[in-house]
N, C-alpha and C. Protein backbone atom coordinates (compact mmCIF):
# COMPACT_ATOMS: atom_id res chain seq x y z
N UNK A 1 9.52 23.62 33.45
CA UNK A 1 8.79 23.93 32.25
C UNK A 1 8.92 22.81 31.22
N UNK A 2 10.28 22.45 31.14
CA UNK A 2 10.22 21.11 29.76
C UNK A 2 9.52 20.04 30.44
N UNK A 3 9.32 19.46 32.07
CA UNK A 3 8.63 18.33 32.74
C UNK A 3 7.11 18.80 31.85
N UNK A 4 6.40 20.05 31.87
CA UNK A 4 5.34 20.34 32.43
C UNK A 4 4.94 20.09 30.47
N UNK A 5 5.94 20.64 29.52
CA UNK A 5 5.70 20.78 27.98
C UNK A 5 5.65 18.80 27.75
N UNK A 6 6.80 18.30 27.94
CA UNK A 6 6.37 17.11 27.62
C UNK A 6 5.51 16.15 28.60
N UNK A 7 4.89 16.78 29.63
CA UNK A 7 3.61 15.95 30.02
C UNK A 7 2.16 16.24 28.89
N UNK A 8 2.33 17.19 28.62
CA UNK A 8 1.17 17.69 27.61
C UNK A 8 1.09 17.49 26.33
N UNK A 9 2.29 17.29 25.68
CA UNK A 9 2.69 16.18 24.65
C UNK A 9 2.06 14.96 24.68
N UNK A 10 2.60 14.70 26.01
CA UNK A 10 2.31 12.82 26.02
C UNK A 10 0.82 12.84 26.16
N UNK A 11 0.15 13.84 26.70
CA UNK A 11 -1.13 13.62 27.10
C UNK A 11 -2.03 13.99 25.53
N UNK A 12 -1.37 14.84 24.81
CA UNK A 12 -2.19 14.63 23.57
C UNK A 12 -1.70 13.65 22.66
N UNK A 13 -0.71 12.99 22.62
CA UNK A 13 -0.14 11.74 21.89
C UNK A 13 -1.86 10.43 22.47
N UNK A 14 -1.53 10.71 23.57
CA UNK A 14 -2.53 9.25 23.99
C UNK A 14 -3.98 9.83 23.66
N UNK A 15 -4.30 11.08 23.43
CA UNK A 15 -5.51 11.12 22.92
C UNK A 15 -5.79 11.02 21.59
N UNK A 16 -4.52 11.31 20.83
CA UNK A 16 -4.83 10.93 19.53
C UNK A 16 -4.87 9.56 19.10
N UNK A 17 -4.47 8.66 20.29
CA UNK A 17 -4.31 6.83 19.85
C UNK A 17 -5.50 6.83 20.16
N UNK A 18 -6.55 7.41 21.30
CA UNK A 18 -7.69 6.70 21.68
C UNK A 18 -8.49 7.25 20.15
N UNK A 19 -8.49 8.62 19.83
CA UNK A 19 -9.19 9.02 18.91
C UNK A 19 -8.95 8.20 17.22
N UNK A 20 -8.12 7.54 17.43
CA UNK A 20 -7.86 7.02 16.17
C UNK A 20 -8.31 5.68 16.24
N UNK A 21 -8.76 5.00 17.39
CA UNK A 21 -9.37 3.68 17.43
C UNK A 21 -10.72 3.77 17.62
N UNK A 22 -11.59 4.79 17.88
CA UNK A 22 -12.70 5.65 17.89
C UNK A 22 -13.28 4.82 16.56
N UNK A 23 -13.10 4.96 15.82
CA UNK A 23 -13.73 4.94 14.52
C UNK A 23 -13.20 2.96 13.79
N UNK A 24 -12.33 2.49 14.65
CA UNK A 24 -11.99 0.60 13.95
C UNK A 24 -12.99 0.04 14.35
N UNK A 25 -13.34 -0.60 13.81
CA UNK A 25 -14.41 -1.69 13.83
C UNK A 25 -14.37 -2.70 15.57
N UNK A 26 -15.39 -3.09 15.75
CA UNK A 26 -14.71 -3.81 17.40
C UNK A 26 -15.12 -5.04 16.80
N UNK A 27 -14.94 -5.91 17.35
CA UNK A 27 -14.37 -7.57 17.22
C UNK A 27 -15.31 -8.28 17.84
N UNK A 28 -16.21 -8.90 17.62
CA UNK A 28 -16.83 -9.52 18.63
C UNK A 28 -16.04 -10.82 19.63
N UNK A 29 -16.54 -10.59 20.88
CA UNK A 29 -15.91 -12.07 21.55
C UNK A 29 -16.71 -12.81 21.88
N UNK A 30 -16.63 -14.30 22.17
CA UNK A 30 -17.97 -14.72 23.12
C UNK A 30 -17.42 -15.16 24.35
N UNK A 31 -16.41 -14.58 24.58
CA UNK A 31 -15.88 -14.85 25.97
C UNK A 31 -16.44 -15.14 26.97
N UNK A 32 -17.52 -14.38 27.37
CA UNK A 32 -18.42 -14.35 28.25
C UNK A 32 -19.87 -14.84 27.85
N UNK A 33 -19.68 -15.57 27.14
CA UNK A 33 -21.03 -16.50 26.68
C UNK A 33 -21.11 -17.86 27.50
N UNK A 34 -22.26 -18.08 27.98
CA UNK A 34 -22.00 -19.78 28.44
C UNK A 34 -21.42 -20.57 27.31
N UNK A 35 -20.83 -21.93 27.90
CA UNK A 35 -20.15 -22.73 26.97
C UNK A 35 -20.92 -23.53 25.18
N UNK A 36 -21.76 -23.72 26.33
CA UNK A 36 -22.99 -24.27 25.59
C UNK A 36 -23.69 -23.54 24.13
N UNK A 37 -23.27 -22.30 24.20
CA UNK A 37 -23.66 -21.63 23.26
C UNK A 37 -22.65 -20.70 22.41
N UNK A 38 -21.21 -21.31 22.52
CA UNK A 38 -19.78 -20.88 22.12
C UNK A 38 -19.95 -21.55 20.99
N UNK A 39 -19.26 -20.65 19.56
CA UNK A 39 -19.37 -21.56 18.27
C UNK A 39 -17.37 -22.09 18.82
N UNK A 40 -17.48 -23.40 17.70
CA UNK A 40 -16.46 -24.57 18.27
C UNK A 40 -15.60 -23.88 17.34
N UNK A 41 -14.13 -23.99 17.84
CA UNK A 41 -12.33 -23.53 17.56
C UNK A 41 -13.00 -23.72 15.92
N UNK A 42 -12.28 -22.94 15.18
CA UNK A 42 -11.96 -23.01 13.63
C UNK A 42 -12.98 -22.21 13.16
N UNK A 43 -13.74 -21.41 13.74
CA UNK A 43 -14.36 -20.63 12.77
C UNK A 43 -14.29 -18.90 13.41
N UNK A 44 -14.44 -17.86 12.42
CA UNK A 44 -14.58 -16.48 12.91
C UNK A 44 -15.42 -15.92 12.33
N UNK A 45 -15.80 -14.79 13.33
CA UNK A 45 -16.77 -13.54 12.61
C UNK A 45 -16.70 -13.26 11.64
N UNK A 46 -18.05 -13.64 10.91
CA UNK A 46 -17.82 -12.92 9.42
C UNK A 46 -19.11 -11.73 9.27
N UNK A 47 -20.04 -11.73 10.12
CA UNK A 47 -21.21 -10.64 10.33
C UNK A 47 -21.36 -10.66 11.23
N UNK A 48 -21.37 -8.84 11.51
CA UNK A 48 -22.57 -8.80 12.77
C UNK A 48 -23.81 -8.24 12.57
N UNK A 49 -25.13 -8.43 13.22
CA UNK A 49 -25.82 -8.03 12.58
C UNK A 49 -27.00 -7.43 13.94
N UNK A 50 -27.97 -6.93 14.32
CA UNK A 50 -28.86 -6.40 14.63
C UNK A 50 -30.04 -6.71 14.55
N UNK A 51 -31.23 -7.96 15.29
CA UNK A 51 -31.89 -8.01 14.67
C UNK A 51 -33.16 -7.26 15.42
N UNK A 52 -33.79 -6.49 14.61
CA UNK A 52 -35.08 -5.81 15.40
C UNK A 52 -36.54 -6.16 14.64
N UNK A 53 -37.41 -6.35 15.55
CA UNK A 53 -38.37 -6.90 15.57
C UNK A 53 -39.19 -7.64 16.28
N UNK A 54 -39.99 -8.94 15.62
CA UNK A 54 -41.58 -9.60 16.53
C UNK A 54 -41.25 -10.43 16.09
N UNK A 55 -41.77 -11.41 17.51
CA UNK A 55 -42.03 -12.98 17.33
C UNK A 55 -43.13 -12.98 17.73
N UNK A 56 -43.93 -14.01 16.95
CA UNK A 56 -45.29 -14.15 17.24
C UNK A 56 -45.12 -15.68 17.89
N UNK A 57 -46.24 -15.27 18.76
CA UNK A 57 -46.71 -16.95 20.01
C UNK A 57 -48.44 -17.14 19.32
N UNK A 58 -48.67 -18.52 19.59
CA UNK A 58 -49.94 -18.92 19.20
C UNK A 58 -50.35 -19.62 20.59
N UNK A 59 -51.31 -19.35 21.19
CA UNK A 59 -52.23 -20.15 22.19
C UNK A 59 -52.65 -21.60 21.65
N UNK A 60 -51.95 -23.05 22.27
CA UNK A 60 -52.26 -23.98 21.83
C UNK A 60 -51.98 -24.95 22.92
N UNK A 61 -52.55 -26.20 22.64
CA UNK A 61 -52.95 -27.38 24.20
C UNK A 61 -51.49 -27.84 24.18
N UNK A 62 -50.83 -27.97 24.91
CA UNK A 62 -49.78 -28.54 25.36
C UNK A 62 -49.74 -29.73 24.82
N UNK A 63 -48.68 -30.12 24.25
CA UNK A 63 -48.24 -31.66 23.23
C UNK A 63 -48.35 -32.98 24.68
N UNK A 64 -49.21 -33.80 24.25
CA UNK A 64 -49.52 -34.88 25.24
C UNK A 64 -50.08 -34.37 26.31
N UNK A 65 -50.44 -33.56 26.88
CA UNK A 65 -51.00 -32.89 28.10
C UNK A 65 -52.64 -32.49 27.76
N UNK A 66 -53.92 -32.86 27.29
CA UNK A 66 -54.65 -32.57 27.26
C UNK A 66 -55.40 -31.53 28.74
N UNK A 67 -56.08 -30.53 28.28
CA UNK A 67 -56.53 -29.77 28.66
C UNK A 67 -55.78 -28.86 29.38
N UNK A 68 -54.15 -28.77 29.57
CA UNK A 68 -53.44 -27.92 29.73
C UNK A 68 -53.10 -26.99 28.13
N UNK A 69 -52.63 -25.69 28.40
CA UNK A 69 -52.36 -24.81 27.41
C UNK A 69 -51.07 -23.97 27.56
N UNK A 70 -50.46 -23.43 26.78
CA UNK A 70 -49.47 -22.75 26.27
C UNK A 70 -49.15 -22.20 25.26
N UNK A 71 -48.14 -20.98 25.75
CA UNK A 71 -48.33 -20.14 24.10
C UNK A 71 -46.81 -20.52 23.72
N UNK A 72 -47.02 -20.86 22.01
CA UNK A 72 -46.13 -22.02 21.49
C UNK A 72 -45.65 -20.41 20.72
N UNK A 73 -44.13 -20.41 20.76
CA UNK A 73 -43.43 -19.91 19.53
C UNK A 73 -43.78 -20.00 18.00
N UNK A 74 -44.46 -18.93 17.40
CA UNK A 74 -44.48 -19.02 16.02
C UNK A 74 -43.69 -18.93 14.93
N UNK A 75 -43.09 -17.79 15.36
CA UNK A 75 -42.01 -17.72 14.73
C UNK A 75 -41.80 -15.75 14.69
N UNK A 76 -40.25 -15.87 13.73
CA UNK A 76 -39.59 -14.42 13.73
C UNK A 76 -40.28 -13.47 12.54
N UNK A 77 -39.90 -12.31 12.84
CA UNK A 77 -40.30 -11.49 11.88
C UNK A 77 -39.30 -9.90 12.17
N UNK A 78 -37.94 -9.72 11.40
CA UNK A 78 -37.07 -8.89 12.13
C UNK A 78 -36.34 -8.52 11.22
N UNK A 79 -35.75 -7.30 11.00
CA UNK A 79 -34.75 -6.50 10.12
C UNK A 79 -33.46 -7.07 10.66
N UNK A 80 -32.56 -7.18 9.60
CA UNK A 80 -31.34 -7.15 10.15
C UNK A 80 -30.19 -5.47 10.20
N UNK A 81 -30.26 -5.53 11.24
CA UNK A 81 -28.67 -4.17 11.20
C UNK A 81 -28.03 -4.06 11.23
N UNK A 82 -27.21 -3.51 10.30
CA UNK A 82 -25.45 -3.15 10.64
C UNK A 82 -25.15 -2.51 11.71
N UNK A 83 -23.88 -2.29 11.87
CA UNK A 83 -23.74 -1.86 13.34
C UNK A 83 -23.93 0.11 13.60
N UNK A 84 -24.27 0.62 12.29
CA UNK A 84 -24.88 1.96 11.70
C UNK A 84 -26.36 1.92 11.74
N UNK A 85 -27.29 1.11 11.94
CA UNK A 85 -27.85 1.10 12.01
C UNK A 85 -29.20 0.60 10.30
N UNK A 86 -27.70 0.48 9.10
CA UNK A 86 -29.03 0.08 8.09
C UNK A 86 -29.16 -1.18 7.95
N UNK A 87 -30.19 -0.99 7.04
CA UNK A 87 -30.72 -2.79 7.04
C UNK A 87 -29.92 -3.53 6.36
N UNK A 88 -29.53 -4.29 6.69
CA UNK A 88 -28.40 -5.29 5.69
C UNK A 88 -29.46 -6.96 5.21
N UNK A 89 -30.56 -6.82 6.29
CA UNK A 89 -31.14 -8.66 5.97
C UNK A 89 -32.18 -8.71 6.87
N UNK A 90 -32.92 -9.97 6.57
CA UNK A 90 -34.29 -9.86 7.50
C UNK A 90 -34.25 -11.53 8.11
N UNK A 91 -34.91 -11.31 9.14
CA UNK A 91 -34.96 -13.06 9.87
C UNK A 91 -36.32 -13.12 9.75
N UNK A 92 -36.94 -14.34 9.38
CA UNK A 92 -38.24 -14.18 9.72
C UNK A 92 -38.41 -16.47 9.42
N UNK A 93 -39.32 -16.96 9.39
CA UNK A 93 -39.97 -18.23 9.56
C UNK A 93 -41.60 -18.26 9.83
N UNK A 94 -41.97 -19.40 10.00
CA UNK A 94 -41.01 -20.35 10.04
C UNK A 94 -40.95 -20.94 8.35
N UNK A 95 -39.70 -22.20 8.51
CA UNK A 95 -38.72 -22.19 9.24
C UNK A 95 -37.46 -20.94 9.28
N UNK A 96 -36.80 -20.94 10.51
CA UNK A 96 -36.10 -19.87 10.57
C UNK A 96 -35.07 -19.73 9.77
N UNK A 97 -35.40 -18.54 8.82
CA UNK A 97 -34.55 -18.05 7.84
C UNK A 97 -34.30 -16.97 8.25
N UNK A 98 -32.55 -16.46 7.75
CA UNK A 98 -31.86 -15.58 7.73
C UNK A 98 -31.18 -15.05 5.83
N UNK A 99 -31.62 -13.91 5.46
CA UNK A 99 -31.66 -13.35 4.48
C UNK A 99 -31.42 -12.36 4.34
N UNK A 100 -29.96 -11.95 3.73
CA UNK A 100 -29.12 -10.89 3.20
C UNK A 100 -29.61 -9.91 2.15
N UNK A 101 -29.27 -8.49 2.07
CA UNK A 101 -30.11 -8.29 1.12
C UNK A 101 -30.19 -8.39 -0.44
N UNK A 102 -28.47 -8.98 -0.50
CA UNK A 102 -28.08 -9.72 -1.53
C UNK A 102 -28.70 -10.77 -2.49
N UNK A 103 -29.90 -11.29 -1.71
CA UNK A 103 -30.78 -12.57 -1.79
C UNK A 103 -30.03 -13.57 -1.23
N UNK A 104 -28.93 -14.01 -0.80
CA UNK A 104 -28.06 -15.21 -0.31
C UNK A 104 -29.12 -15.44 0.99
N UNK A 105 -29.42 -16.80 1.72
CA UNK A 105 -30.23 -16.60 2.50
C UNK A 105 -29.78 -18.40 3.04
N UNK A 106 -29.78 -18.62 4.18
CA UNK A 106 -30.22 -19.91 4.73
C UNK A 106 -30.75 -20.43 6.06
N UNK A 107 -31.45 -21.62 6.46
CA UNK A 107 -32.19 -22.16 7.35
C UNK A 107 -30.83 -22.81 8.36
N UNK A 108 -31.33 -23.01 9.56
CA UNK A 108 -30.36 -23.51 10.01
C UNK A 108 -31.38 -24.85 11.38
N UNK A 109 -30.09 -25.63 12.14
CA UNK A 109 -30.64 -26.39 12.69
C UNK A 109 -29.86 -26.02 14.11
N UNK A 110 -31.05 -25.99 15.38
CA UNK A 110 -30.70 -25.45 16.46
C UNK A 110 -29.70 -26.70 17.45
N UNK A 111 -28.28 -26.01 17.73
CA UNK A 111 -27.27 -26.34 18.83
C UNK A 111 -27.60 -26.72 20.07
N UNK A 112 -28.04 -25.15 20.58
CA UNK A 112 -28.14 -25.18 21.99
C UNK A 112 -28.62 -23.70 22.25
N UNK A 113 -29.21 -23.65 23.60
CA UNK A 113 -29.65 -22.45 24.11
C UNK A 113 -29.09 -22.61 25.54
N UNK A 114 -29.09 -21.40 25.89
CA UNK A 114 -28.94 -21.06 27.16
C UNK A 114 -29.33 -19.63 28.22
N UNK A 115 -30.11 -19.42 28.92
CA UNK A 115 -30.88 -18.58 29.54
C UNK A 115 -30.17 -17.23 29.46
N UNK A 116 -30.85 -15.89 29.77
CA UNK A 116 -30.21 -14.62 29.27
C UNK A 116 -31.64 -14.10 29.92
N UNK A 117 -31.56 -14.32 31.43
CA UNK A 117 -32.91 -13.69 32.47
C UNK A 117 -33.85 -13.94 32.12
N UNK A 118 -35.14 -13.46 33.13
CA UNK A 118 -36.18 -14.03 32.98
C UNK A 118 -37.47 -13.10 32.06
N UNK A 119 -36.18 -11.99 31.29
CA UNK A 119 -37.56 -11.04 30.63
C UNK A 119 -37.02 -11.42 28.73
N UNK A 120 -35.84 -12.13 28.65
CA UNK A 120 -35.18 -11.81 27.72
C UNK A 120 -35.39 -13.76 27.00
N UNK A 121 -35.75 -13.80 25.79
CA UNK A 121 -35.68 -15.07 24.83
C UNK A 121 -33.90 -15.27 25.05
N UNK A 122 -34.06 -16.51 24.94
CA UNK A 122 -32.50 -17.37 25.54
C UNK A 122 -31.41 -17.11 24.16
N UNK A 123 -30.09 -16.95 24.77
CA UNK A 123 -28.97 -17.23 24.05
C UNK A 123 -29.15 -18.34 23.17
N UNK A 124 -28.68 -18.30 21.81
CA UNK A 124 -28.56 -19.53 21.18
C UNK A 124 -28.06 -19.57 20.18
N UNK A 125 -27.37 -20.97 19.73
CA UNK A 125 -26.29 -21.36 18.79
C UNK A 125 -26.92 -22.38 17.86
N UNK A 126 -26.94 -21.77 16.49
CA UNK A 126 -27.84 -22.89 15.52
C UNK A 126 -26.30 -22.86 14.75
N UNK A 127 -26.70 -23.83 14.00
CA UNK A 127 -25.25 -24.85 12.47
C UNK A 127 -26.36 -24.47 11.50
N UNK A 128 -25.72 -23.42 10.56
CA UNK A 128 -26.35 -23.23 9.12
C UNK A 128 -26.41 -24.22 8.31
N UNK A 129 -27.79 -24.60 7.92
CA UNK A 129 -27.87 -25.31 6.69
C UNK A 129 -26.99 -24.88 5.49
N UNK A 130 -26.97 -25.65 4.28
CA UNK A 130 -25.73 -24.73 3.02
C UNK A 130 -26.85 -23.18 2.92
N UNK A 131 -25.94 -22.60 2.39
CA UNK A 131 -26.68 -21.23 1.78
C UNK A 131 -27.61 -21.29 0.16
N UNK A 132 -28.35 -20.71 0.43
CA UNK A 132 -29.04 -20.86 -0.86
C UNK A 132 -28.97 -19.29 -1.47
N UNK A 133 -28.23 -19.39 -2.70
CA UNK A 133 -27.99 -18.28 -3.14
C UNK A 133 -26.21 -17.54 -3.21
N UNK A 134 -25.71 -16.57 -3.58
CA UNK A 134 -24.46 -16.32 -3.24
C UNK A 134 -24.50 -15.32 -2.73
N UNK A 135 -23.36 -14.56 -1.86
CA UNK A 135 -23.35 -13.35 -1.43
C UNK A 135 -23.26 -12.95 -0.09
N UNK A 136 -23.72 -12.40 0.74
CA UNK A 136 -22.93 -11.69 2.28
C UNK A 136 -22.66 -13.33 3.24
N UNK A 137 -23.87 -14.20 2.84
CA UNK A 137 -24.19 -15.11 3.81
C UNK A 137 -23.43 -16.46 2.95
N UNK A 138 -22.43 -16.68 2.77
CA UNK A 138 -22.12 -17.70 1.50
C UNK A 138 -20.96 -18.25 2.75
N UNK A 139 -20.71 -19.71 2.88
CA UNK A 139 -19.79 -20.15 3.39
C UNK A 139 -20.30 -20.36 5.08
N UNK A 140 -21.51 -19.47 5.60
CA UNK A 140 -21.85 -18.81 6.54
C UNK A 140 -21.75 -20.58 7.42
N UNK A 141 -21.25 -20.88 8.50
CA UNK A 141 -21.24 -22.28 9.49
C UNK A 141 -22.21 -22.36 10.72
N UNK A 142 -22.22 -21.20 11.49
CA UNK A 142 -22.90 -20.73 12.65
C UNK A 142 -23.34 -19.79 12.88
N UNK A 143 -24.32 -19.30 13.58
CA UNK A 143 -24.73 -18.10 14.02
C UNK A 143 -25.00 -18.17 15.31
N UNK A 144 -24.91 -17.35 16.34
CA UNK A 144 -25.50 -16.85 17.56
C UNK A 144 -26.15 -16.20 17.93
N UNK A 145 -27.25 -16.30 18.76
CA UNK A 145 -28.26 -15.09 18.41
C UNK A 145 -27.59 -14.74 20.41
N UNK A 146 -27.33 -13.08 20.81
CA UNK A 146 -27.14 -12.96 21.33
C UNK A 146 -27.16 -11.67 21.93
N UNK A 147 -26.83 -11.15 23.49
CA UNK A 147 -27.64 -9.80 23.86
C UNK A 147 -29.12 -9.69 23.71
N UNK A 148 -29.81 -10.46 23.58
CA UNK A 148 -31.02 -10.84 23.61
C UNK A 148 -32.09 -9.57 24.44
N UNK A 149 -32.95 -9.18 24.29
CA UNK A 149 -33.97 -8.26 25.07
C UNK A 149 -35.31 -8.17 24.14
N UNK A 150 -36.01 -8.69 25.29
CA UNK A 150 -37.36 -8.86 25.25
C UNK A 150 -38.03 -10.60 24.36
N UNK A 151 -38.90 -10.44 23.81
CA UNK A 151 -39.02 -11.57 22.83
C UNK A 151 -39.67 -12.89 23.90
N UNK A 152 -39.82 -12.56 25.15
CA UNK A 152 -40.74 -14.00 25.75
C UNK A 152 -42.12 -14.28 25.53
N UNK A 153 -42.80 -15.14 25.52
CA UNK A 153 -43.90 -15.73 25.07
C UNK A 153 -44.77 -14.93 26.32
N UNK A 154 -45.88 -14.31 25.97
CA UNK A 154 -46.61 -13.63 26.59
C UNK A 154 -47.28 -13.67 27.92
N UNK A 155 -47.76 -12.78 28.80
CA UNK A 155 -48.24 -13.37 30.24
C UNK A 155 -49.71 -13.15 30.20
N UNK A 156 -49.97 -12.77 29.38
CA UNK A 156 -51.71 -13.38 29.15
C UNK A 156 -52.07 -15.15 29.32
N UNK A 157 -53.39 -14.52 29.23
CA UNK A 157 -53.82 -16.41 29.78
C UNK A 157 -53.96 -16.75 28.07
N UNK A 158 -53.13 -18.02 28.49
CA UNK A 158 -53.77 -19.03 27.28
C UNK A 158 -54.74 -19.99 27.75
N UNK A 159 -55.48 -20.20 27.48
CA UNK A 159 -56.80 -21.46 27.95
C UNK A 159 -57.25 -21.61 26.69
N UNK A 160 -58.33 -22.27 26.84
CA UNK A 160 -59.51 -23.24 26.19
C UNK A 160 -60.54 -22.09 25.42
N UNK A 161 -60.49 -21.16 25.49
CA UNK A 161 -61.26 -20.22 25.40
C UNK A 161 -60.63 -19.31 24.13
N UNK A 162 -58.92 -19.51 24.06
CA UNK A 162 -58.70 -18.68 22.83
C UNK A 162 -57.48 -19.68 22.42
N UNK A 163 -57.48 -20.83 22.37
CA UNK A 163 -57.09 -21.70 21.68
C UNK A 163 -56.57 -21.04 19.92
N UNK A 164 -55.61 -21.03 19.51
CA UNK A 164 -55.38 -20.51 18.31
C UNK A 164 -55.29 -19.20 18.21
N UNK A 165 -55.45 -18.45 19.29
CA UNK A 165 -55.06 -16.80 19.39
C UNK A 165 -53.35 -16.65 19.42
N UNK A 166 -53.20 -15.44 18.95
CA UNK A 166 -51.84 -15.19 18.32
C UNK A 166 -51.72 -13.78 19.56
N UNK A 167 -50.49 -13.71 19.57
CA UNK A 167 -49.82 -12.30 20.27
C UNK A 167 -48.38 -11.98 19.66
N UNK A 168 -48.14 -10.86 19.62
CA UNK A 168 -47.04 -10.43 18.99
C UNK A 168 -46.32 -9.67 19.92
N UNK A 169 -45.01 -9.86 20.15
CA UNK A 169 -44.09 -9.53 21.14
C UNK A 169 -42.75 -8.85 20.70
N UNK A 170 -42.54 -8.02 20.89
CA UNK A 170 -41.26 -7.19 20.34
C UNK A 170 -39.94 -7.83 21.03
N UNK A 171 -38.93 -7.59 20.13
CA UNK A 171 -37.37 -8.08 20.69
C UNK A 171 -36.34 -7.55 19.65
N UNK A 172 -35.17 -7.83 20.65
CA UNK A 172 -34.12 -7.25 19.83
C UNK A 172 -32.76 -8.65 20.21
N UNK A 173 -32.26 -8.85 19.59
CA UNK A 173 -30.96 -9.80 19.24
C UNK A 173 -29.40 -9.23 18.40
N UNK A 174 -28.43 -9.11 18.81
CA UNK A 174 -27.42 -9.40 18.30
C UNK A 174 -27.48 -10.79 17.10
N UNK A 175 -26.98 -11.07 16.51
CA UNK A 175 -27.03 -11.95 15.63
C UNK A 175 -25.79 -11.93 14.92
N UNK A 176 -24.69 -13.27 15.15
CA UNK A 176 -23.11 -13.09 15.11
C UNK A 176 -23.35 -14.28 14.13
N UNK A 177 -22.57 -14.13 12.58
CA UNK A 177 -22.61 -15.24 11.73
C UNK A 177 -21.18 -15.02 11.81
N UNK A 178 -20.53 -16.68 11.70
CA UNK A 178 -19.20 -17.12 11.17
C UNK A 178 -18.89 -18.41 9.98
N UNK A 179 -17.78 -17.62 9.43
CA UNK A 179 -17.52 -18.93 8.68
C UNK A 179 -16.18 -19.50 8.95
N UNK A 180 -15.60 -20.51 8.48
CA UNK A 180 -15.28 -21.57 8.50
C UNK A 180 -13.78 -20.90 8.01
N UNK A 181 -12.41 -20.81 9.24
CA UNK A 181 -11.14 -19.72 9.13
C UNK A 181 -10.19 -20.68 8.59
């Protein structure tokens, strides 16, 4: 009987540790990120964020390639979320801006990308321009846009025929800002 009382002890002791970490915040890692798109030693999470929304593609002739076509990235248009789901900031361009709802807001210049399948817009690591403004995004060094789904440039035809036609494509991104530890 005392084996059988303190197994049931211990077994609600360990449910109250799991239930009490239930509710801490989780940590982001990029452990499992390609290298290429790892922000570099000395900096940590300072947001995470959610981004939902459209990127728009424009039908246009391929740069030096006459009479070939492609649909060129226009740019973002996306809420940012907390990990509750409210809006904390919006991404949108061009150029690509990220904006708190604080007004703190800045442009950044792209690192590196790296693939994330063939239905999903690529992993990627931009270096924040300074911030313009003060507030959530202030100090901000890097961001990652990451977990990526949906957001590829469309499988309609681009040709000669709708040259300057636009399509709008839904996606969703993780979006990890750090500053400088």
């Amino acid at each position: 009987m005392l084996f059988k009382s303190t197994l049931v002890a211990a077994a609600a002791l360990a449910l109250t540790a799991c239930a009490s970490n239930m509710g801490a915040p989780m940590m982001y890692s990029q452990a499992s990120l390609p290298e290429a798109v790892k922000v570099p030693a000395g900096h940590k999470v300072a947001w995470e964020t959610v981004g939902v929304g459209q990127i728009t593609y424009e039908c246009k002739v391929k740069a030096n390639m006459p009479g070939q076509f492609e649909w060129v990235f226009g740019g973002p248009d996306a809420r940012l979320l907390d990990r509750s789901g409210k809006q904390v900031g919006k991404y949108y361009g061009p150029p690509a801006t990220w904006e708190a709802m604080d007004g703190s807001k800045f442009t950044a210049t792209q690192v590196a990308v790296a693939p994330n399948g063939a239905q999903n817009i690529p992993l990627q690591l931009v270096k924040a321009n300074p911030v313009m403004g003060s507030g959530a995004l202030t100090g901000v060094t890097y961001t990652q846009r990451v977990a990526t789904k949906g957001g590829i440039a469309p499988s309609s035809m681009c040709g000669a025929g709708n040259v300057g036609a636009k399509q709008v494509v839904q996606y969703q991104a993780d979006y990890i800002f750090y500053k400088a530890s």
